[in-house]
PDB file of N, CA and C in Angstrom:
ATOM      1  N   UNK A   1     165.483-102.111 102.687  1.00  0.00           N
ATOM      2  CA  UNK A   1     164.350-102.791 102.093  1.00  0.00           C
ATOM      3  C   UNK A   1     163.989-103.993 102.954  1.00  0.00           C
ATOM      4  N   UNK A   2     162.646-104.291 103.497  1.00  0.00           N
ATOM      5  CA  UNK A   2     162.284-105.275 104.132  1.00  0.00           C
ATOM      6  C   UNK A   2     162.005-106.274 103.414  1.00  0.00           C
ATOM      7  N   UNK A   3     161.403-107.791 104.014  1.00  0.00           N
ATOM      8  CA  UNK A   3     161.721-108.976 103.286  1.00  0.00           C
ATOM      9  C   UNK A   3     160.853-109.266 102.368  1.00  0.00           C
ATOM     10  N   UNK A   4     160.351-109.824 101.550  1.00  0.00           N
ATOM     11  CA  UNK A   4     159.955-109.920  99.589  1.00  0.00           C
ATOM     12  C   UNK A   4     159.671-111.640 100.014  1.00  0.00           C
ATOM     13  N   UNK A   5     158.423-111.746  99.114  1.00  0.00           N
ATOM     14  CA  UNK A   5     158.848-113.180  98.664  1.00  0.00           C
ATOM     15  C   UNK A   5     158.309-113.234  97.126  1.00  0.00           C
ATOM     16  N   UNK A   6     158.958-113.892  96.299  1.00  0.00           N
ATOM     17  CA  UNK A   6     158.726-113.962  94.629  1.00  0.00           C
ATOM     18  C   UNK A   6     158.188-115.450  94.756  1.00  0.00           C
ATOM     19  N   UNK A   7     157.737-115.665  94.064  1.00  0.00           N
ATOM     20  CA  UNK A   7     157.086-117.101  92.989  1.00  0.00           C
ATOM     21  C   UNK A   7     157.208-117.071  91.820  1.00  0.00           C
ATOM     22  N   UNK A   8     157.443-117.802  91.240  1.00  0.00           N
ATOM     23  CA  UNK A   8     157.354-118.862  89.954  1.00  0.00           C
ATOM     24  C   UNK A   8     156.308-119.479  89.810  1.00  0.00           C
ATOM     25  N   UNK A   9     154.647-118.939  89.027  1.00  0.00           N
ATOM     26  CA  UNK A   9     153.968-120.211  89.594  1.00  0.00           C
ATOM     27  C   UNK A   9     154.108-120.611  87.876  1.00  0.00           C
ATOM     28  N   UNK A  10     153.800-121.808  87.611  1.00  0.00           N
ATOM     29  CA  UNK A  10     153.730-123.161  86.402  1.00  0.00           C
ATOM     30  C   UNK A  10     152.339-123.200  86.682  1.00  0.00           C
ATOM     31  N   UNK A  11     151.830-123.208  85.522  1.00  0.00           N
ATOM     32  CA  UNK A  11     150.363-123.648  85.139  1.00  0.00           C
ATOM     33  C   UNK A  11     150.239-125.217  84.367  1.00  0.00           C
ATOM     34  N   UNK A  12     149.499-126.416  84.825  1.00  0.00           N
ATOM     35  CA  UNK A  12     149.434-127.257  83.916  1.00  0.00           C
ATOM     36  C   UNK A  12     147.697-128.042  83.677  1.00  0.00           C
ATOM     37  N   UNK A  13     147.526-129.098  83.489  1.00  0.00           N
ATOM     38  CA  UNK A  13     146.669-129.912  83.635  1.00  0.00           C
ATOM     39  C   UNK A  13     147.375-131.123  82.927  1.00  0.00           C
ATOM     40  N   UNK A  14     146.599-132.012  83.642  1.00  0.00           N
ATOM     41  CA  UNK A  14     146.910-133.481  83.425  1.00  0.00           C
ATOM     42  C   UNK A  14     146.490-134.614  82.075  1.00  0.00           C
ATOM     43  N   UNK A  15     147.194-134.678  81.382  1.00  0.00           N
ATOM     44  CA  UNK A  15     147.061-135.057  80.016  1.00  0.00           C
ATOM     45  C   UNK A  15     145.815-135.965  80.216  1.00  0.00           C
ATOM     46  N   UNK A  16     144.676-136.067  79.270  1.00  0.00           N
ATOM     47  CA  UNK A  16     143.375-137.002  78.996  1.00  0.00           C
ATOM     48  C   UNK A  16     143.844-138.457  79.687  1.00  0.00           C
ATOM     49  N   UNK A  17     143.299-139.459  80.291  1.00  0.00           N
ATOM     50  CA  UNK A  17     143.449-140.083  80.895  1.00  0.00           C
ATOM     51  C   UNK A  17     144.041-140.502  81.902  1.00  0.00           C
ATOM     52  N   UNK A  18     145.345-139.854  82.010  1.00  0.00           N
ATOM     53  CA  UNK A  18     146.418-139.518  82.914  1.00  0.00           C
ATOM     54  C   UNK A  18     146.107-138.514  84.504  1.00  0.00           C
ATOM     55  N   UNK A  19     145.249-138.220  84.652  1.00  0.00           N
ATOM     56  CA  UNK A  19     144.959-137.458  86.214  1.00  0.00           C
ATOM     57  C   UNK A  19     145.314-138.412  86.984  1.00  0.00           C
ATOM     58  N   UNK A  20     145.328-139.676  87.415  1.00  0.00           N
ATOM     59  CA  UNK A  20     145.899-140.250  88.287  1.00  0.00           C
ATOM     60  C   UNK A  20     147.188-140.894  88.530  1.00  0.00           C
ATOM     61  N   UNK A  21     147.736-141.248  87.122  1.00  0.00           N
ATOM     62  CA  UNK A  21     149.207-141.663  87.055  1.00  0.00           C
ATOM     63  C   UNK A  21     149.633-139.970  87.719  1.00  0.00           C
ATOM     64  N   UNK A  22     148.765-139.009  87.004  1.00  0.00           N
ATOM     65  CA  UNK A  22     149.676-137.941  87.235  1.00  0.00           C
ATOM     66  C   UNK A  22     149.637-137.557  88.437  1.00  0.00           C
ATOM     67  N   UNK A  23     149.223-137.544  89.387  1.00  0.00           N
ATOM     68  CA  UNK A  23     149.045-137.155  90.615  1.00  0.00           C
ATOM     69  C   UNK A  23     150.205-138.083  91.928  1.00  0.00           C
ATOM     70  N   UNK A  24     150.143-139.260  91.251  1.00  0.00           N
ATOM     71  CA  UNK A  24     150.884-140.903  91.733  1.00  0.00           C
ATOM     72  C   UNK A  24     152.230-140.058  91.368  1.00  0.00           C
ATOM     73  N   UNK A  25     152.770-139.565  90.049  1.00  0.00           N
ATOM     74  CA  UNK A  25     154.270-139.292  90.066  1.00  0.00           C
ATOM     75  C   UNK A  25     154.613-137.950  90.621  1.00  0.00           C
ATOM     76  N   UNK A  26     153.511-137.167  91.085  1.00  0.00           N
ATOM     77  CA  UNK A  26     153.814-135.913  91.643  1.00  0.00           C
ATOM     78  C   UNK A  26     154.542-136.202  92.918  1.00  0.00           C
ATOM     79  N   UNK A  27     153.395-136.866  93.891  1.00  0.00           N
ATOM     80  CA  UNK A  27     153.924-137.327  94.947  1.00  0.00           C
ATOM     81  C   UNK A  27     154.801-138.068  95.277  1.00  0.00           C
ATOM     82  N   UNK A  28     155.117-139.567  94.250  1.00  0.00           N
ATOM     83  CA  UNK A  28     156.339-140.128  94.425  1.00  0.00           C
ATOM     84  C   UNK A  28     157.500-139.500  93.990  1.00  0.00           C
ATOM     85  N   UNK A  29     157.713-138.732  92.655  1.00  0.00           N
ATOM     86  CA  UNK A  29     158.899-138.141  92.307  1.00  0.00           C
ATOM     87  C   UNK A  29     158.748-136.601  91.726  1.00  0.00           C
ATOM     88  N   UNK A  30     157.517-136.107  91.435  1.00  0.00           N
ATOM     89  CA  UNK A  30     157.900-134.458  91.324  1.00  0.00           C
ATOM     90  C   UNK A  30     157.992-133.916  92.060  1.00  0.00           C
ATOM     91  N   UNK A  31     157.584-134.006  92.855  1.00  0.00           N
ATOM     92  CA  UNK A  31     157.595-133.067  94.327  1.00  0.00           C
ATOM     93  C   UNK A  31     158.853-132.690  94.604  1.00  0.00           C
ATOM     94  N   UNK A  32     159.855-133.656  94.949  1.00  0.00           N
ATOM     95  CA  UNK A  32     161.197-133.828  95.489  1.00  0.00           C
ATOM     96  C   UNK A  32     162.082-133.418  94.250  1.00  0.00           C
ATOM     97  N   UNK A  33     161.891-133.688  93.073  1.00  0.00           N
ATOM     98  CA  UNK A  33     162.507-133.415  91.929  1.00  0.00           C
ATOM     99  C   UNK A  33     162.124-131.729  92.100  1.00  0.00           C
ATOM    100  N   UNK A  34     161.062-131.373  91.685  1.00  0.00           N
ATOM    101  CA  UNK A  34     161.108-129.844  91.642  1.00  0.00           C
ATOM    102  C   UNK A  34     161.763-128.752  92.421  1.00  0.00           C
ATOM    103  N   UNK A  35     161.657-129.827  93.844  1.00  0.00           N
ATOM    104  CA  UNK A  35     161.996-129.039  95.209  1.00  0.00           C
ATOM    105  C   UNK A  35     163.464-128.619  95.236  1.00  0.00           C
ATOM    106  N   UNK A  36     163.946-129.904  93.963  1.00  0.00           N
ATOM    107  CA  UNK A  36     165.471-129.651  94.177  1.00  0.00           C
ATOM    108  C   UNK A  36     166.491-128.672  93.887  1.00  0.00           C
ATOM    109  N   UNK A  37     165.339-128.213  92.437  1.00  0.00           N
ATOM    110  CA  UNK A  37     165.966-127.089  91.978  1.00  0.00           C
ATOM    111  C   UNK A  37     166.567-125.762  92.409  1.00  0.00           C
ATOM    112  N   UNK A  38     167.781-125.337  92.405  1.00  0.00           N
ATOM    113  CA  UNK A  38     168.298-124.021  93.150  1.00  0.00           C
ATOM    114  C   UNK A  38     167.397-123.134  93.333  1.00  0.00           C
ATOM    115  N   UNK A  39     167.676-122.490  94.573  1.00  0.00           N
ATOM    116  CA  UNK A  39     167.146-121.150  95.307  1.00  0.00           C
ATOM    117  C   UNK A  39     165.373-121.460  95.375  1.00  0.00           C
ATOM    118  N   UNK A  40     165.041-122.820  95.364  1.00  0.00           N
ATOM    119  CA  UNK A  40     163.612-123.117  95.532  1.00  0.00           C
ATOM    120  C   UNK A  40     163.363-123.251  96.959  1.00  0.00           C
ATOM    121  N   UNK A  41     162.678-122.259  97.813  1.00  0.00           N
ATOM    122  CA  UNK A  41     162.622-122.303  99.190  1.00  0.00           C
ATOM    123  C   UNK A  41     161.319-123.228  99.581  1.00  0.00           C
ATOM    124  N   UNK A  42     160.026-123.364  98.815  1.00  0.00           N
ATOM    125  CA  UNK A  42     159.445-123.967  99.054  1.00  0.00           C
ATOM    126  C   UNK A  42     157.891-124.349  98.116  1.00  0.00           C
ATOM    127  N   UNK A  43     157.355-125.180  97.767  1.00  0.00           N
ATOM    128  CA  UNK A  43     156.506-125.495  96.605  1.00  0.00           C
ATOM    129  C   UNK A  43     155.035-125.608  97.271  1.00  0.00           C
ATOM    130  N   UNK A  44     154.078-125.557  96.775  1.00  0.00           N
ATOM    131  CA  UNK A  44     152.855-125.377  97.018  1.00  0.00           C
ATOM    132  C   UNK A  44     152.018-125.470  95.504  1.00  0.00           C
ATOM    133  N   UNK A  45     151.450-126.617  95.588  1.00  0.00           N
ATOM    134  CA  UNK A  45     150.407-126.842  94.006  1.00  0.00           C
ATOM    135  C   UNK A  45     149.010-126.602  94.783  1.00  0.00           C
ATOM    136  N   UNK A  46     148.283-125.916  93.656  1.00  0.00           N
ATOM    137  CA  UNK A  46     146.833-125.971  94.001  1.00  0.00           C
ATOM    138  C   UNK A  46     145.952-126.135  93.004  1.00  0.00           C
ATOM    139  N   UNK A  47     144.767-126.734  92.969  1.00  0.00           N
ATOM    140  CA  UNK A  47     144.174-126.434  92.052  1.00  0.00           C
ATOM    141  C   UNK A  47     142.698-125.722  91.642  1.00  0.00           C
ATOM    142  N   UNK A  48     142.569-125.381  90.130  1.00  0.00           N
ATOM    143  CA  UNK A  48     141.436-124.614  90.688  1.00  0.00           C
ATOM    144  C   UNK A  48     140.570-124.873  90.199  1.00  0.00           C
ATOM    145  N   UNK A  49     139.682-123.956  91.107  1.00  0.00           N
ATOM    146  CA  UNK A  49     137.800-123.960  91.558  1.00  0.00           C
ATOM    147  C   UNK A  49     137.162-123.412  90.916  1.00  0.00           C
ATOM    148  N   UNK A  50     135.604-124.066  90.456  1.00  0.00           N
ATOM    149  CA  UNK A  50     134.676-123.431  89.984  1.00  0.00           C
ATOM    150  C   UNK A  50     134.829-122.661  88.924  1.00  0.00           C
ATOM    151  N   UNK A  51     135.929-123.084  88.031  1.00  0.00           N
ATOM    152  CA  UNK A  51     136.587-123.285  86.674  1.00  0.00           C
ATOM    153  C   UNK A  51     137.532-121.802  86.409  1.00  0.00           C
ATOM    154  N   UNK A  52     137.735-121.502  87.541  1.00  0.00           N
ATOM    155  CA  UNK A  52     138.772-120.059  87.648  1.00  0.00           C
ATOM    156  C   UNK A  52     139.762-119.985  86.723  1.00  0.00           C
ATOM    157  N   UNK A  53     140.568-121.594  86.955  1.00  0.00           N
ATOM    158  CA  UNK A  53     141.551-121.952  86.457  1.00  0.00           C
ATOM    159  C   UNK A  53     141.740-122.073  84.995  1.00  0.00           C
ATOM    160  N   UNK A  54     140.983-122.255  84.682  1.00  0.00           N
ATOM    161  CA  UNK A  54     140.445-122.369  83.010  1.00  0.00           C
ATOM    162  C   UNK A  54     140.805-123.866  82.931  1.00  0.00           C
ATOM    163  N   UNK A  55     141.094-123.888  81.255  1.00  0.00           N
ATOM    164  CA  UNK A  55     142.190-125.376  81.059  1.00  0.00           C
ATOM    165  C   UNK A  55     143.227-125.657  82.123  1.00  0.00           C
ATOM    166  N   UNK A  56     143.873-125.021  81.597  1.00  0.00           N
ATOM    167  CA  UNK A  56     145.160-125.191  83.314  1.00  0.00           C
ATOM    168  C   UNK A  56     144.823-124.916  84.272  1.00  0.00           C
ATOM    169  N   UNK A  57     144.264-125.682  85.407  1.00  0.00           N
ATOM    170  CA  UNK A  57     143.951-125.310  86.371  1.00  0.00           C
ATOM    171  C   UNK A  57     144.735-125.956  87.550  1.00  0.00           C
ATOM    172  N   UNK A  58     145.797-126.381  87.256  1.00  0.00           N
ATOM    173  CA  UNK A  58     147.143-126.829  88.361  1.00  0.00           C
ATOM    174  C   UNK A  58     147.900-125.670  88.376  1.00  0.00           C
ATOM    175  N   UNK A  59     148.462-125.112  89.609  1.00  0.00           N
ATOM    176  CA  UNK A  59     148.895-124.424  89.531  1.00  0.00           C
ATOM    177  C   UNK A  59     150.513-124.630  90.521  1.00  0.00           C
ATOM    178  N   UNK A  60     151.504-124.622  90.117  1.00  0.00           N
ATOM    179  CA  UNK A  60     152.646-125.118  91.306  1.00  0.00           C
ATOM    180  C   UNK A  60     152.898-123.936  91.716  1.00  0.00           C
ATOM    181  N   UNK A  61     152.905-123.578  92.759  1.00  0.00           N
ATOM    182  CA  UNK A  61     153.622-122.341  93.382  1.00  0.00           C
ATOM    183  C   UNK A  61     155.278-122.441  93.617  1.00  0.00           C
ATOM    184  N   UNK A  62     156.418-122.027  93.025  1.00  0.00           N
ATOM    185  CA  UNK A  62     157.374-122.395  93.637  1.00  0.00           C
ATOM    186  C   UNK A  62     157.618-120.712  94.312  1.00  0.00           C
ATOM    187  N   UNK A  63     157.966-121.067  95.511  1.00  0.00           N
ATOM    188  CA  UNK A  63     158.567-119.965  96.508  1.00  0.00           C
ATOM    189  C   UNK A  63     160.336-119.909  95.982  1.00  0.00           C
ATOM    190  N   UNK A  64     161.089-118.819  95.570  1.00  0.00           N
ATOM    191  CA  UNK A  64     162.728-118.684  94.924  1.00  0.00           C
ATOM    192  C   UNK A  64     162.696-117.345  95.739  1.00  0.00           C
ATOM    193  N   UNK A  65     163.997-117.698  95.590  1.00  0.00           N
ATOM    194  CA  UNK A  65     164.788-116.793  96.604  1.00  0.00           C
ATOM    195  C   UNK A  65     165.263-115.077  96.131  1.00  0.00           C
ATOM    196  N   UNK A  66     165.138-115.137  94.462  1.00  0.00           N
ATOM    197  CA  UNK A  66     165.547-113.845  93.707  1.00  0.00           C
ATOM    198  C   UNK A  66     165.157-114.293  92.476  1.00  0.00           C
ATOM    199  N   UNK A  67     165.037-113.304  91.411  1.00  0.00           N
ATOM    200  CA  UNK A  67     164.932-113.667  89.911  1.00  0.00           C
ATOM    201  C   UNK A  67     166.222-114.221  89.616  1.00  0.00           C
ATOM    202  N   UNK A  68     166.890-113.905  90.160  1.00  0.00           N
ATOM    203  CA  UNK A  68     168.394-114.688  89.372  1.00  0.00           C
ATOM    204  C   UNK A  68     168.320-116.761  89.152  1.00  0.00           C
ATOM    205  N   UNK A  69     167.158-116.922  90.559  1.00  0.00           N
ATOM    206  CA  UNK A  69     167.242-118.441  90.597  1.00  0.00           C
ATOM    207  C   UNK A  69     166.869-118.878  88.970  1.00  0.00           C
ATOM    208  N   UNK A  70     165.896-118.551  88.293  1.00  0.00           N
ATOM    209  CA  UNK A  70     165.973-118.669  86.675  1.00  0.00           C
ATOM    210  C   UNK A  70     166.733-119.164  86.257  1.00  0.00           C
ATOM    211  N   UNK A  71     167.944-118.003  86.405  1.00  0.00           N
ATOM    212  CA  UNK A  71     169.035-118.051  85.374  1.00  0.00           C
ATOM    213  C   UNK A  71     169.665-119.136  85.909  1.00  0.00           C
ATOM    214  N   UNK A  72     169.782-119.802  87.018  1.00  0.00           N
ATOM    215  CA  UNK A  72     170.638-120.405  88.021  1.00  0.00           C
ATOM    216  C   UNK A  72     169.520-122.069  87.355  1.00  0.00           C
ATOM    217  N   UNK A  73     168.529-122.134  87.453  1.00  0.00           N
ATOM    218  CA  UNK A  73     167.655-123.184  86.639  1.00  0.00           C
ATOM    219  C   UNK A  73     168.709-123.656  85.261  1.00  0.00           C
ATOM    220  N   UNK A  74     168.368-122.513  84.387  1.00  0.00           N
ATOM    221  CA  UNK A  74     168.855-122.589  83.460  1.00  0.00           C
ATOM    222  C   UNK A  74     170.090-123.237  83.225  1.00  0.00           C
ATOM    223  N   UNK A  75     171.449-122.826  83.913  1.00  0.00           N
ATOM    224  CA  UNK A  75     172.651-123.610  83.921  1.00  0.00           C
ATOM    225  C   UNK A  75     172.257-124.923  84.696  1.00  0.00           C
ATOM    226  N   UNK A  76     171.541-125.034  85.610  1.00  0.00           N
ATOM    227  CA  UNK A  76     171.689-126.564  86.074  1.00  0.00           C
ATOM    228  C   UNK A  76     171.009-127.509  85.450  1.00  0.00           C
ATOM    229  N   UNK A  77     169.992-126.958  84.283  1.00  0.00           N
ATOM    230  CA  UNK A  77     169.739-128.057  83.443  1.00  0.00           C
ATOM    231  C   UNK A  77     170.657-128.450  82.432  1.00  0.00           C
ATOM    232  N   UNK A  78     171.164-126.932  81.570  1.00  0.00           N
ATOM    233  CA  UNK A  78     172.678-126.929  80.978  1.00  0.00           C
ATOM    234  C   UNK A  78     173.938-127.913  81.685  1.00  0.00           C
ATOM    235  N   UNK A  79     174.081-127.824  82.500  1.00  0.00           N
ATOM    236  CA  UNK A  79     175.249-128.475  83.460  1.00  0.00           C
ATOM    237  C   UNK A  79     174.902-130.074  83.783  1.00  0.00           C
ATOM    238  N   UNK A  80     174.001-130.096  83.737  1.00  0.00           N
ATOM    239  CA  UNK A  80     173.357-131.788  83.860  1.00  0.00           C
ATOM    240  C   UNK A  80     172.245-132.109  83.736  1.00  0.00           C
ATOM    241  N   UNK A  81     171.944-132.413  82.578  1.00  0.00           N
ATOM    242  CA  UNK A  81     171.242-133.138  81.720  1.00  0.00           C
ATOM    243  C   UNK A  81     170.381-133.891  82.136  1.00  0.00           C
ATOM    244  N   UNK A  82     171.180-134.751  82.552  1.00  0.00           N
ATOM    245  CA  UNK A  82     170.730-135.941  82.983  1.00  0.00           C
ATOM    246  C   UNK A  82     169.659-135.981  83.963  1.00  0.00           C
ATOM    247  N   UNK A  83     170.042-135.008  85.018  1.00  0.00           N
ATOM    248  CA  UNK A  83     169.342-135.196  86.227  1.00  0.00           C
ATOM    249  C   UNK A  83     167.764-134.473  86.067  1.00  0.00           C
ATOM    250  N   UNK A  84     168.042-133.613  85.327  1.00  0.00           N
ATOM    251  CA  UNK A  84     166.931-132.464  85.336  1.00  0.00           C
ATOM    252  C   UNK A  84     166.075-133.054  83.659  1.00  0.00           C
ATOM    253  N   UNK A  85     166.699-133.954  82.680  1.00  0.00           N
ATOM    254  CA  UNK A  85     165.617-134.103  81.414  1.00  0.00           C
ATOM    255  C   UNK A  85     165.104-134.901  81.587  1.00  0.00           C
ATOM    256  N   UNK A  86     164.916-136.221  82.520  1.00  0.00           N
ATOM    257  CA  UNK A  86     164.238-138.110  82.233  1.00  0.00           C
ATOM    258  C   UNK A  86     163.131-137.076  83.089  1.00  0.00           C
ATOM    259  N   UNK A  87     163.192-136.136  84.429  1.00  0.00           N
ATOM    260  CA  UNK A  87     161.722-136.226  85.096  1.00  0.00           C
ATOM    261  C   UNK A  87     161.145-135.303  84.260  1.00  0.00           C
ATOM    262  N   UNK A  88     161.864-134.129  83.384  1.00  0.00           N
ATOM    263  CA  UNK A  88     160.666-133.513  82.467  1.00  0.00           C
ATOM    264  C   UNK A  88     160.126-134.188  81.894  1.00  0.00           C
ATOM    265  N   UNK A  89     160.791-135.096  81.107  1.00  0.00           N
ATOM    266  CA  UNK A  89     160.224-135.433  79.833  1.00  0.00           C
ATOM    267  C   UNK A  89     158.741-136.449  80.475  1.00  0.00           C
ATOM    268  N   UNK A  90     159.033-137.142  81.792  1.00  0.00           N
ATOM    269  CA  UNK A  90     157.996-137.884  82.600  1.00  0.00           C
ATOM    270  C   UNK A  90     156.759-136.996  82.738  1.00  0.00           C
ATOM    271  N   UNK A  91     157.391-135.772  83.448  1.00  0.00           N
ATOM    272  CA  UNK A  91     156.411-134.841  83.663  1.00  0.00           C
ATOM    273  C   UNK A  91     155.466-134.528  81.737  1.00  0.00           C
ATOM    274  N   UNK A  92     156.304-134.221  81.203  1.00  0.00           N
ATOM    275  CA  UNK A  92     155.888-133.800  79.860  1.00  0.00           C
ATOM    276  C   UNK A  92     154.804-134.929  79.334  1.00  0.00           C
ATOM    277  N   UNK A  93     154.839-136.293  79.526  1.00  0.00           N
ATOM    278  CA  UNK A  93     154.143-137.553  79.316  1.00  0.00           C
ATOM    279  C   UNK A  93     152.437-137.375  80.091  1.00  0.00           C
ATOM    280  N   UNK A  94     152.610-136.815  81.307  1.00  0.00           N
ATOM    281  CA  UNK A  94     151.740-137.224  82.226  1.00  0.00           C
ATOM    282  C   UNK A  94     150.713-136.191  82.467  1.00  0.00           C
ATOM    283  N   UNK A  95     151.903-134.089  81.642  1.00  0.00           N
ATOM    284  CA  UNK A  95     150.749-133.115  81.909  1.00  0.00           C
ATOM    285  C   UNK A  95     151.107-132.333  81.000  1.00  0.00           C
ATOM    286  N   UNK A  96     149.949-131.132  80.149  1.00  0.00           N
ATOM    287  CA  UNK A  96     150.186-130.465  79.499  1.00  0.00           C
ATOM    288  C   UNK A  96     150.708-128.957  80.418  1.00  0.00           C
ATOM    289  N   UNK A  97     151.986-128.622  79.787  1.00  0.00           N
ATOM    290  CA  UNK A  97     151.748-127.322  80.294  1.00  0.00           C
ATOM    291  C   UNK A  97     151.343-125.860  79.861  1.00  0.00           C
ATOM    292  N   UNK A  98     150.791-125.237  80.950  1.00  0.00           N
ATOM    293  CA  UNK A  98     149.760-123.768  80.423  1.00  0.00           C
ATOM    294  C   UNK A  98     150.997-122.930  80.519  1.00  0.00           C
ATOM    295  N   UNK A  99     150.982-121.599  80.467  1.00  0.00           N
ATOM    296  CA  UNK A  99     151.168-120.264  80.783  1.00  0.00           C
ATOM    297  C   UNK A  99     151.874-120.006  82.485  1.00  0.00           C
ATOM    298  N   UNK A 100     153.299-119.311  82.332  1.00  0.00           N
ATOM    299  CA  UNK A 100     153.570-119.357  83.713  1.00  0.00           C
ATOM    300  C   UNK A 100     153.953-117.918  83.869  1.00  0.00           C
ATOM    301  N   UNK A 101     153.998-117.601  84.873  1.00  0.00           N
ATOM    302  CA  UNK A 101     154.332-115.818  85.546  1.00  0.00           C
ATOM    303  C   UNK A 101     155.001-115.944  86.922  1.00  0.00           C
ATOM    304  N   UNK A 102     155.221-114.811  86.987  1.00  0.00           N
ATOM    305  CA  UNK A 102     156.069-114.531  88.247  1.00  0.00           C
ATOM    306  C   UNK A 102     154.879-113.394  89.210  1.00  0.00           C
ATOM    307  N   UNK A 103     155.068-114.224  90.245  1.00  0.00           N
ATOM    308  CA  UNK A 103     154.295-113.225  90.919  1.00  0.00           C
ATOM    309  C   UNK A 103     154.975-112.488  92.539  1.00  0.00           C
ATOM    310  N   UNK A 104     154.740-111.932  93.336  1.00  0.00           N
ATOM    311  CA  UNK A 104     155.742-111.455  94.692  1.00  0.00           C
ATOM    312  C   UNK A 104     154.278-110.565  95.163  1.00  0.00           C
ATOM    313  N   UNK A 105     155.354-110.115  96.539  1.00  0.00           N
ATOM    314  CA  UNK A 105     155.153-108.720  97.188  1.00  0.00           C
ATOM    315  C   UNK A 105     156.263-107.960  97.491  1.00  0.00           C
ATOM    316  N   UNK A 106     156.342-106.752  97.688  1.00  0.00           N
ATOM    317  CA  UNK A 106     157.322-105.915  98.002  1.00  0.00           C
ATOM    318  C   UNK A 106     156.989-105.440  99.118  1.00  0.00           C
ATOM    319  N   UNK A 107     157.788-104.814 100.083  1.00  0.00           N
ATOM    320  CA  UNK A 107     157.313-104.320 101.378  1.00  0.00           C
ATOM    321  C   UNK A 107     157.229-102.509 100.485  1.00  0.00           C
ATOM    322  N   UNK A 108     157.390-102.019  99.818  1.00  0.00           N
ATOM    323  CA  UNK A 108     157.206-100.831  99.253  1.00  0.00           C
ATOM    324  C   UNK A 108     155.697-100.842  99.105  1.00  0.00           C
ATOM    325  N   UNK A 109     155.110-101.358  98.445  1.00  0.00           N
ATOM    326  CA  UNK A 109     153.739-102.051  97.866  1.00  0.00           C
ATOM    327  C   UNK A 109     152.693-101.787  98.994  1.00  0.00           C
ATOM    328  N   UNK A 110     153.033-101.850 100.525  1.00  0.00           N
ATOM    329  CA  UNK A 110     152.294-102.159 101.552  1.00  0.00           C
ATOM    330  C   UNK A 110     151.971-100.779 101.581  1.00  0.00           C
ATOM    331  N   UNK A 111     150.813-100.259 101.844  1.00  0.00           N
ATOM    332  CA  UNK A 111     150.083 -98.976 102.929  1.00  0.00           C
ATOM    333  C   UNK A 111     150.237 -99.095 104.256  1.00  0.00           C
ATOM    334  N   UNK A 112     150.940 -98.442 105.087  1.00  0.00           N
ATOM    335  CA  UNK A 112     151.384 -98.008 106.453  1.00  0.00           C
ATOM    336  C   UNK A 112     152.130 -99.133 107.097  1.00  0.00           C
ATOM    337  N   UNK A 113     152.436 -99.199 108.264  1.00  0.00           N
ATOM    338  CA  UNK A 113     153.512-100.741 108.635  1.00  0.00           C
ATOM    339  C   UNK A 113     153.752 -99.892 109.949  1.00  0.00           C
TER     340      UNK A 113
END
């Protein structure tokens, strides 16, 4: 099997008045906070255009390494608390969140190669 990449994308928007605090703590501390999380190879937010996006129209792309990183989320918020609940709950202050999915490619998926 040739190489795959999966995403995690998170849907949000930025709570009523808050678009700019929220944008200020992305860059100073979500970014690096999110990034930290296991088997996260690499993050990409976008947002969207010409109202595609609907309400939620933030979209974080996280690039993970397998579906297992989830489960691997899961215990490291279980396992420490601490580190992973003060920036949700920040995050939770600053944006509402939408609807999230998993999205990929498979090299099966491709027509000819």
């Amino acid at each position: 099997m040739g190489e795959y990449r999966l995403y995690f994308v998170m849907t949000a928007t930025a709570r009523p008045g808050k678009s700019a605090e929220a944008a200020q703590w992305y860059r100073e501390k979500g970014q690096a906070f999110m990034e930290s999380y296991p088997g996260v190879k690499s993050l990409q937010v976008f947002a969207g255009q010409f109202g595609i996006g609907r309400k939620h129209g933030i979209e974080f792309w996280f690039e993970i390494e397998n579906y297992a990183v989830m489960d691997a989320w899961d215990a490291a918020i279980a396992d420490d608390p601490a580190k992973y609940g003060a920036p949700w709950a920040e995050y939770g202050e600053l944006f509402e969140s939408g609807p999230s999915r998993v999205m990929g490619d498979w090299p099966e998926s491709q027509v000819g190669d």
